[in-house]
C-alpha atoms as a PDB file:
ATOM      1  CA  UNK A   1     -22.939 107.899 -42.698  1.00  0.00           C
ATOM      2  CA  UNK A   2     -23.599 104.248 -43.676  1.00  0.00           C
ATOM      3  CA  UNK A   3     -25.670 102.009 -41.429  1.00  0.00           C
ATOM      4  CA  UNK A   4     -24.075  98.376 -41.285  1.00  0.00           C
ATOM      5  CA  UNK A   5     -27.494  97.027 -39.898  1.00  0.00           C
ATOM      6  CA  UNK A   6     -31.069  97.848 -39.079  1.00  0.00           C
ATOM      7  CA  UNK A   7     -30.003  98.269 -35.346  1.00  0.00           C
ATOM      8  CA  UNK A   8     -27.942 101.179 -36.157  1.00  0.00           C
ATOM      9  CA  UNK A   9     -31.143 102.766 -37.420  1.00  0.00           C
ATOM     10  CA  UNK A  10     -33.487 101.089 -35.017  1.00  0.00           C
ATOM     11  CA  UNK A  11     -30.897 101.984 -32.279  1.00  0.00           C
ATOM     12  CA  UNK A  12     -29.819  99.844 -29.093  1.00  0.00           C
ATOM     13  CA  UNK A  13     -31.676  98.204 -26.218  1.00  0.00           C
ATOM     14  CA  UNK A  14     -31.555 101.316 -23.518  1.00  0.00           C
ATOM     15  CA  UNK A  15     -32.847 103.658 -20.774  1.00  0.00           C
ATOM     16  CA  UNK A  16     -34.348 106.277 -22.820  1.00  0.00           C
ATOM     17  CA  UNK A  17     -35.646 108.324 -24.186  1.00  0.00           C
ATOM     18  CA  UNK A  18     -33.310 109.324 -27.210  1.00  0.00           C
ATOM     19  CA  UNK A  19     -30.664 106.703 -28.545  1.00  0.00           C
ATOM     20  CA  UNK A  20     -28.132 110.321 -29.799  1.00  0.00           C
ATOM     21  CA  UNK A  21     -28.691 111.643 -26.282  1.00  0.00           C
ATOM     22  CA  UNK A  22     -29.113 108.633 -24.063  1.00  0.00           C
ATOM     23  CA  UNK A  23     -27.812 105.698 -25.071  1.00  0.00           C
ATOM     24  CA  UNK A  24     -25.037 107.488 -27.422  1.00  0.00           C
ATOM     25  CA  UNK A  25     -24.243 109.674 -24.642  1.00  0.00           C
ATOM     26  CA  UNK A  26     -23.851 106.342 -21.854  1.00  0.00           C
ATOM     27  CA  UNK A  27     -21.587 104.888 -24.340  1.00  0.00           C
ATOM     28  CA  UNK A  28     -19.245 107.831 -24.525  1.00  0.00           C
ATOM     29  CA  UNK A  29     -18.752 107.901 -20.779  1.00  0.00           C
ATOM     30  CA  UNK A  30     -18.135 104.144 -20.710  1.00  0.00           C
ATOM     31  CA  UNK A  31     -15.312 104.963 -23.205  1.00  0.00           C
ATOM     32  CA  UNK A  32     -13.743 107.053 -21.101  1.00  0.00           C
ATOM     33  CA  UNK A  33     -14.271 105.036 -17.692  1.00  0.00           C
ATOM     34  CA  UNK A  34     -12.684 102.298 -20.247  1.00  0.00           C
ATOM     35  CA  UNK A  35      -9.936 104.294 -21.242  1.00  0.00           C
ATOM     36  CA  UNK A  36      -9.250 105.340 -17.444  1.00  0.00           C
ATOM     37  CA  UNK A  37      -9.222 102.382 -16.345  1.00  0.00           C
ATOM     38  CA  UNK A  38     -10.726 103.313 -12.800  1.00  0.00           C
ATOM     39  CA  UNK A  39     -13.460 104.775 -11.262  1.00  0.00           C
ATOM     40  CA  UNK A  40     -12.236 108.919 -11.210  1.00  0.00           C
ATOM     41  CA  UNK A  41     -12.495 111.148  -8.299  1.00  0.00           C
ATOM     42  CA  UNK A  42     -13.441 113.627 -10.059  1.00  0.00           C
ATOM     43  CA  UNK A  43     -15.481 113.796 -13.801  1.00  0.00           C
ATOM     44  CA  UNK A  44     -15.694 117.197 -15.601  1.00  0.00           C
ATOM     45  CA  UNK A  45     -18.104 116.949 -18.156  1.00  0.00           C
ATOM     46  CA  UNK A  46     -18.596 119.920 -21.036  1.00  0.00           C
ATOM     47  CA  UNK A  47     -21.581 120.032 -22.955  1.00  0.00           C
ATOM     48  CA  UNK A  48     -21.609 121.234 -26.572  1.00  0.00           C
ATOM     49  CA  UNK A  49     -24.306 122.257 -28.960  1.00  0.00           C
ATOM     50  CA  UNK A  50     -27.739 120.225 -28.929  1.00  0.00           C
ATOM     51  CA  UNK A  51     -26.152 118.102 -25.936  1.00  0.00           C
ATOM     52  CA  UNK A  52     -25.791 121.504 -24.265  1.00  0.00           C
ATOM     53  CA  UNK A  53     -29.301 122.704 -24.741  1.00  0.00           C
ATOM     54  CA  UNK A  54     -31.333 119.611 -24.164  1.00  0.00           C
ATOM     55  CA  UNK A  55     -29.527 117.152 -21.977  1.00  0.00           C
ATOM     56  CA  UNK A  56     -31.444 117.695 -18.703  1.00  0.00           C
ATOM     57  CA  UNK A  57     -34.566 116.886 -20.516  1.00  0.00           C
ATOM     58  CA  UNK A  58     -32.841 114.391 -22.662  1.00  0.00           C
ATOM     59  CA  UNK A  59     -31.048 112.474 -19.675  1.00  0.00           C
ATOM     60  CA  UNK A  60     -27.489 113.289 -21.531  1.00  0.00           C
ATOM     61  CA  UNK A  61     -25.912 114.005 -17.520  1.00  0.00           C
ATOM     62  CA  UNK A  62     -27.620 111.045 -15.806  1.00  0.00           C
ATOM     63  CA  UNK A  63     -26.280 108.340 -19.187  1.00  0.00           C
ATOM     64  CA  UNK A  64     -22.732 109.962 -19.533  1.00  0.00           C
ATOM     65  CA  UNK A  65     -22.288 109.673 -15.361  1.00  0.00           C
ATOM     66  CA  UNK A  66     -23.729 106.057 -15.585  1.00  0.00           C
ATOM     67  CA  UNK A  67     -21.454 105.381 -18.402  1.00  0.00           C
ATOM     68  CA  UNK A  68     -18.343 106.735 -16.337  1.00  0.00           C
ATOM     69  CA  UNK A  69     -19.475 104.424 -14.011  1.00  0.00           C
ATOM     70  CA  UNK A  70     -19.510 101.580 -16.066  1.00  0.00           C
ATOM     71  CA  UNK A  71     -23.545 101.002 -16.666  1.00  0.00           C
ATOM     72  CA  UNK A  72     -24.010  99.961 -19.939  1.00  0.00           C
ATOM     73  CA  UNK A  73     -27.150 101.636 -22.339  1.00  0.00           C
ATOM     74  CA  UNK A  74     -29.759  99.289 -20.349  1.00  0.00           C
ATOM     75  CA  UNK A  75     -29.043  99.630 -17.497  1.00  0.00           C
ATOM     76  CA  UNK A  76     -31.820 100.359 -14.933  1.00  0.00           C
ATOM     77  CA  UNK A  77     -29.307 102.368 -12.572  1.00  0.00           C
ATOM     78  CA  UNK A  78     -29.091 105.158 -15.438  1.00  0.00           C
ATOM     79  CA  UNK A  79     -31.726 107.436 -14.270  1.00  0.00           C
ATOM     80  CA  UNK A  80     -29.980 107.561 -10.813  1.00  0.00           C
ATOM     81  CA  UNK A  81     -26.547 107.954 -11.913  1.00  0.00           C
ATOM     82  CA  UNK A  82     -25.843 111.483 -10.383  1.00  0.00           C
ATOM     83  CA  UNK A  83     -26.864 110.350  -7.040  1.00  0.00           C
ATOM     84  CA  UNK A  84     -24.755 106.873  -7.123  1.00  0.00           C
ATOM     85  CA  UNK A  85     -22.095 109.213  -8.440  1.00  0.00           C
ATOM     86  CA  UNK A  86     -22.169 111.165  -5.219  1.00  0.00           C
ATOM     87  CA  UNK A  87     -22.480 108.238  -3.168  1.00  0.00           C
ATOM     88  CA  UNK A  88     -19.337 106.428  -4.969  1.00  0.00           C
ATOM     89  CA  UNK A  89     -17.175 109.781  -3.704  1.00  0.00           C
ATOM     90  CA  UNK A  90     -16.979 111.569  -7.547  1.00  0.00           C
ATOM     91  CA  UNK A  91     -16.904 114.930  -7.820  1.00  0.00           C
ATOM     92  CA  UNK A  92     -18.884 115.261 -10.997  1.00  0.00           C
ATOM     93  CA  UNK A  93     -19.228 119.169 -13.106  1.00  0.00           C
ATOM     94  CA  UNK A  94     -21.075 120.032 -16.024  1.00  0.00           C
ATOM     95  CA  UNK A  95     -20.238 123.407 -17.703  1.00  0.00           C
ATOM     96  CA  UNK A  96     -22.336 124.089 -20.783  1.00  0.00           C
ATOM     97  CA  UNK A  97     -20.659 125.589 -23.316  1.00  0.00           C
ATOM     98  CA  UNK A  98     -21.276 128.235 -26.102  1.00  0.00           C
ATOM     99  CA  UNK A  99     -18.573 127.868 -29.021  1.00  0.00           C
ATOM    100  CA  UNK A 100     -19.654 125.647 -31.800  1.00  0.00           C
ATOM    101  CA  UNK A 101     -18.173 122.398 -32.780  1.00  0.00           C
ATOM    102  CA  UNK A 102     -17.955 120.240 -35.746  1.00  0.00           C
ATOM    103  CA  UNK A 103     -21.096 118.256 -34.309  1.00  0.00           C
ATOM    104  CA  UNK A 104     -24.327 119.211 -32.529  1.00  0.00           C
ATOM    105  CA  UNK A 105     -24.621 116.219 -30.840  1.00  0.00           C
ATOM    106  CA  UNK A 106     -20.293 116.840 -28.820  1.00  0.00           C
ATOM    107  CA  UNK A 107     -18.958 116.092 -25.270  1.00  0.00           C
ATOM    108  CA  UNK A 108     -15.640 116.744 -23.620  1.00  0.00           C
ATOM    109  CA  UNK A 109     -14.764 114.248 -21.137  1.00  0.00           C
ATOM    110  CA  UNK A 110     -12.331 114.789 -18.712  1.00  0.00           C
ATOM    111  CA  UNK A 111     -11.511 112.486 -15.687  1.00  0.00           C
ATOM    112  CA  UNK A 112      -9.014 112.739 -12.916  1.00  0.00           C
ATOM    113  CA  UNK A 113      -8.134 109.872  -9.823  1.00  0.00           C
ATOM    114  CA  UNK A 114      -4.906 112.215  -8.047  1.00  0.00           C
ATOM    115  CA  UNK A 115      -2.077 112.707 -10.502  1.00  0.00           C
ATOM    116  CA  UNK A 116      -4.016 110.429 -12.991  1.00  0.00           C
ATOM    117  CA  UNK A 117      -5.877 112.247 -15.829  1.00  0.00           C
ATOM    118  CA  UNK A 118      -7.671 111.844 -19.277  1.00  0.00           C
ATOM    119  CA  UNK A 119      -9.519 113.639 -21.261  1.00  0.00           C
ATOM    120  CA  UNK A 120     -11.237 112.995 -24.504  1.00  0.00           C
ATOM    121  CA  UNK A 121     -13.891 114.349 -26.675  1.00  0.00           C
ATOM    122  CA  UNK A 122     -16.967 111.993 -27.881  1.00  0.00           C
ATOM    123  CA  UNK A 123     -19.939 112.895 -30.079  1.00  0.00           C
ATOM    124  CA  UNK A 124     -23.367 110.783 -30.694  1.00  0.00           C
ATOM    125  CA  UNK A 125     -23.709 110.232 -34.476  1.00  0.00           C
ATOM    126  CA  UNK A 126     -27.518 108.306 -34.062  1.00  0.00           C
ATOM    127  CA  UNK A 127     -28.934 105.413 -33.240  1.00  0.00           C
ATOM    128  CA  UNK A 128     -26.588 104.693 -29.978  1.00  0.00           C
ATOM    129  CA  UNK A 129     -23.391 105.298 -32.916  1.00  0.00           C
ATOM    130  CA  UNK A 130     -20.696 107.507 -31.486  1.00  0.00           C
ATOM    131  CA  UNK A 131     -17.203 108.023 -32.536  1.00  0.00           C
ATOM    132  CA  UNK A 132     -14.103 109.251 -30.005  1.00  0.00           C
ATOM    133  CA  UNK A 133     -12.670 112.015 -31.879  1.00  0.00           C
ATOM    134  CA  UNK A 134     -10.138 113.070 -29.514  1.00  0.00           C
ATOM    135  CA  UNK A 135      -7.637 111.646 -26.330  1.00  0.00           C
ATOM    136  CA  UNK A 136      -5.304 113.846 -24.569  1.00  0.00           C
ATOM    137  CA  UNK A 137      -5.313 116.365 -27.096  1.00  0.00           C
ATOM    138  CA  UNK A 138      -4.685 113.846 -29.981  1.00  0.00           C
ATOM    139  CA  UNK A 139      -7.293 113.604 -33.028  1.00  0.00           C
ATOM    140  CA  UNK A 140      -8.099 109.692 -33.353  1.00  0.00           C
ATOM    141  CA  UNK A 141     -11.098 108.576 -34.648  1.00  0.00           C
ATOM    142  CA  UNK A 142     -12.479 105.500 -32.255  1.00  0.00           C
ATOM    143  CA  UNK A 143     -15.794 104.204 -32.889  1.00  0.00           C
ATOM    144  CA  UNK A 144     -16.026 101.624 -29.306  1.00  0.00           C
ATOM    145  CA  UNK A 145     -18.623  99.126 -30.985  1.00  0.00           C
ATOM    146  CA  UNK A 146     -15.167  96.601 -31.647  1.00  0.00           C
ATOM    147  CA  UNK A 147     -12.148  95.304 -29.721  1.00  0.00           C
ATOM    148  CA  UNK A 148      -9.234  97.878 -29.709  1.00  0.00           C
ATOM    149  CA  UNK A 149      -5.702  98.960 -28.296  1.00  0.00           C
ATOM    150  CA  UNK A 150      -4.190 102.110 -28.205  1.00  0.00           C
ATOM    151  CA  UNK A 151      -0.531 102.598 -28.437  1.00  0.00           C
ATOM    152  CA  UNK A 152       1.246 105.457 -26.864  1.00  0.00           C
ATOM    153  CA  UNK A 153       4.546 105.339 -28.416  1.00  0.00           C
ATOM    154  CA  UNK A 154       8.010 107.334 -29.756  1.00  0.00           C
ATOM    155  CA  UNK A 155       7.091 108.933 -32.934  1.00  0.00           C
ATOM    156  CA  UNK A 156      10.287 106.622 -34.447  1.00  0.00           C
ATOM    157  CA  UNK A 157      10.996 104.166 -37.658  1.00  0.00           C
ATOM    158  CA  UNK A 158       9.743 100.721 -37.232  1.00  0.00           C
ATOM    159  CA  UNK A 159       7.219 100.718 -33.986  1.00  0.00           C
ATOM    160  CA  UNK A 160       3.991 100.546 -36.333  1.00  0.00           C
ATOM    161  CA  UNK A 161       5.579  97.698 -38.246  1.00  0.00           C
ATOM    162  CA  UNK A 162       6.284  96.037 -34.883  1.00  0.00           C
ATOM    163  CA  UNK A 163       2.730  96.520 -33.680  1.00  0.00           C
ATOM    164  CA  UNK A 164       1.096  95.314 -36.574  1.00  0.00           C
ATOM    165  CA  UNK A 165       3.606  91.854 -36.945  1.00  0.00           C
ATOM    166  CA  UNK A 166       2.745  90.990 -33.750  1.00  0.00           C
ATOM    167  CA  UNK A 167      -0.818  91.442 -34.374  1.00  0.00           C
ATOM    168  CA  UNK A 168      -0.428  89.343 -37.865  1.00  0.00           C
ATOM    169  CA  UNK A 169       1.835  86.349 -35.676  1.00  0.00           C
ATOM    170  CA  UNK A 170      -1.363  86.064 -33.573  1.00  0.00           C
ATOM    171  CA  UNK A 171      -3.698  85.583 -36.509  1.00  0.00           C
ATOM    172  CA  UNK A 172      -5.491  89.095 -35.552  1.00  0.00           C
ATOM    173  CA  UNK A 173      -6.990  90.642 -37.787  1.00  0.00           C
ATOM    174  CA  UNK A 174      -7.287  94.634 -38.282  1.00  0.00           C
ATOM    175  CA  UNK A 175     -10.267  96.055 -39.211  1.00  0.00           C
ATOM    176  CA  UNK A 176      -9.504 100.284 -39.038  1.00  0.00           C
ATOM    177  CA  UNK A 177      -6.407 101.729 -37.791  1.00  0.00           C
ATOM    178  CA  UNK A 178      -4.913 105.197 -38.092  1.00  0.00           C
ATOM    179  CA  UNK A 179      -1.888 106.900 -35.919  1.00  0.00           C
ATOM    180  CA  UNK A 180      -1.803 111.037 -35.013  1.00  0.00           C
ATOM    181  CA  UNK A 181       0.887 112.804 -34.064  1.00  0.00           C
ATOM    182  CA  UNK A 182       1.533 116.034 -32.502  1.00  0.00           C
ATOM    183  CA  UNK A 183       5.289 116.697 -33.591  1.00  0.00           C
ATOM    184  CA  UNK A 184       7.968 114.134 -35.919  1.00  0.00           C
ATOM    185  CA  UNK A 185       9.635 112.109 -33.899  1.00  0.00           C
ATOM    186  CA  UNK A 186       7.748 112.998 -30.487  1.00  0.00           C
ATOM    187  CA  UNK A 187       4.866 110.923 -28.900  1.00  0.00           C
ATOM    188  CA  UNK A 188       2.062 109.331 -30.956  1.00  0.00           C
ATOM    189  CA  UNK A 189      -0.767 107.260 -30.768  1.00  0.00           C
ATOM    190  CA  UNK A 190      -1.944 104.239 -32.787  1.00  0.00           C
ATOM    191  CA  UNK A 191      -5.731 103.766 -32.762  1.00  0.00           C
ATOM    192  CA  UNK A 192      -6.402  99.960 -34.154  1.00  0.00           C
ATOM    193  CA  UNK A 193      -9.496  98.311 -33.841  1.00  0.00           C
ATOM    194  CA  UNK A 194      -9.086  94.611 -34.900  1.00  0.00           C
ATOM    195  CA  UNK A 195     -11.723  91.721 -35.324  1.00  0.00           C
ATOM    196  CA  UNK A 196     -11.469  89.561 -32.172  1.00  0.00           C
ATOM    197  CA  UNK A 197     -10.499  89.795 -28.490  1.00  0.00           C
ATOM    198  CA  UNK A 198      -6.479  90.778 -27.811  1.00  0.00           C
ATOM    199  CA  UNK A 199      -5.142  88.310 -25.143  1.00  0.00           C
ATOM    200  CA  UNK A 200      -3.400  89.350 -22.395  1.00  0.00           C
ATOM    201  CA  UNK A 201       0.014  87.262 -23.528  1.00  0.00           C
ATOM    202  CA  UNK A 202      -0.166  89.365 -27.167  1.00  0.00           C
ATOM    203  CA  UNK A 203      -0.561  92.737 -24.921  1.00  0.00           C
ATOM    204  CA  UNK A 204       2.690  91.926 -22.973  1.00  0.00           C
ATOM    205  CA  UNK A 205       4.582  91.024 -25.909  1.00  0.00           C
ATOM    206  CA  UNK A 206       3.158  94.453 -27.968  1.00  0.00           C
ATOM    207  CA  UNK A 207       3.761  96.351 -23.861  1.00  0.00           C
ATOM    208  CA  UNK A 208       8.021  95.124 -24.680  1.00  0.00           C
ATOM    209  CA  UNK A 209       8.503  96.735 -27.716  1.00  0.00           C
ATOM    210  CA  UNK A 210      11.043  99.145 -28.351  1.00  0.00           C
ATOM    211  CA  UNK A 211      10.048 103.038 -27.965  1.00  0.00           C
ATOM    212  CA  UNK A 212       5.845 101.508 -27.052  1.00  0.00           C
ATOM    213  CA  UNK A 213       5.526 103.625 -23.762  1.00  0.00           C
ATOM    214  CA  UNK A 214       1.787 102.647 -22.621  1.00  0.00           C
ATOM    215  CA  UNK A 215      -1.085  99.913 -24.563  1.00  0.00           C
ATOM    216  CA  UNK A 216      -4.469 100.765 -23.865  1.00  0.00           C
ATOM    217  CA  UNK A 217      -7.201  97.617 -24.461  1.00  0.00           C
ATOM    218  CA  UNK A 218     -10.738  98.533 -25.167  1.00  0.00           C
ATOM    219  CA  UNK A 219     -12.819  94.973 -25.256  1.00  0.00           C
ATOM    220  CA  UNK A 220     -16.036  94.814 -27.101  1.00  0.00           C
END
């Protein structure tokens, strides 16, 4: 992996005590809360390889709760983030698992608020660096360090050429984008993390496209 500064080596300002495990973890539940949009009723959290053996003694459960509950890598409320969980009314279950995965350092994030659900798969590169690998069953590759949307949308001719017009009108500018499908012509996703905050008035305009069923906006 390449290292844009000495902070990605160094790691970010955090509860500790391990950036992969603490602060990586954190950041992967904030995602999610992020992606949600809500604080869940319920967070089912599944633990893979060193994450699974370590993250007691790592803090991995206390930084992924506090990052589902919006508490970013510093924050002081970290350490108690299981209690405040409990206290905020979330049901929160970790199930460590045994199969083997891609990375050692992987968790599988799944919140629900009633009929509302999400589910995604994180895992901690280093040094606070993680990468969202997965939503809803869709591979995507999301790093959270820059401003990005999402775009659920008809697998159909034209819609990324729409998206990305609208993003050139507004003088945005794209830094990594990339769009997974499950089946031609059924729904997709467009992952595009861009350079600067996305306005509100450019998210209604991409929310009335043609066949662009749901916009998610990740800010920085």
């Amino acid at each position: 992996m390449k290292y844009r500064s000495a902070f990605d080596i160094i790691g970010p300002v955090m509860i500790g005590p391990s950036s992969s495990h603490t602060a990586g973890a954190a950041r992967i539940g904030r995602v999610a809360r992020t992606l949600f949009g809500k604080q869940p009723s319920k967070a089912e959290i599944s633990l893979y390889g060193s994450f699974a053996k370590t993250y007691k003694g790592h803090g991995t459960d206390v930084a992924i709760v506090g990052g589902i509950l919006d508490f970013d890598t510093f924050d002081e409320r970290i350490p108690s983030a299981l209690q405040l969980a409990e206290e905020a009314g979330i049901e929160v279950i970790f199930t460590v698992e045994d199969s083997v995965t891609d990375h050692p350092n992987t968790v599988r994030v799944k919140l629900t608020e009633g009929d509302r659900e999400i589910e995604l798969v994180g895992i901690s590169i280093g040094g606070g660096t993680i990468e969202i690998t997965e939503l809803n069953s869709f591979e995507l590759k999301l790093s959270g360090e820059h401003p990005a949307i999402l775009v659920v949308h008809n697998d159909q001719f034209g819609v990324i050429s729409a998206v990305t017009n609208i993003l050139s009108k507004h003088q945005i500018n794209i830094g990594h984008m990339e769009v997974s499908r499950k089946e031609k012509g059924k729904m997709a996703i467009m992952v595009i993390e861009v350079d600067q905050k996305i306005d509100q008035d450019v998210m209604t305009e991409l929310e009335g496209l043609p066949n662009v069923t749901q916009i998610i906006r990740m800010v920085d």
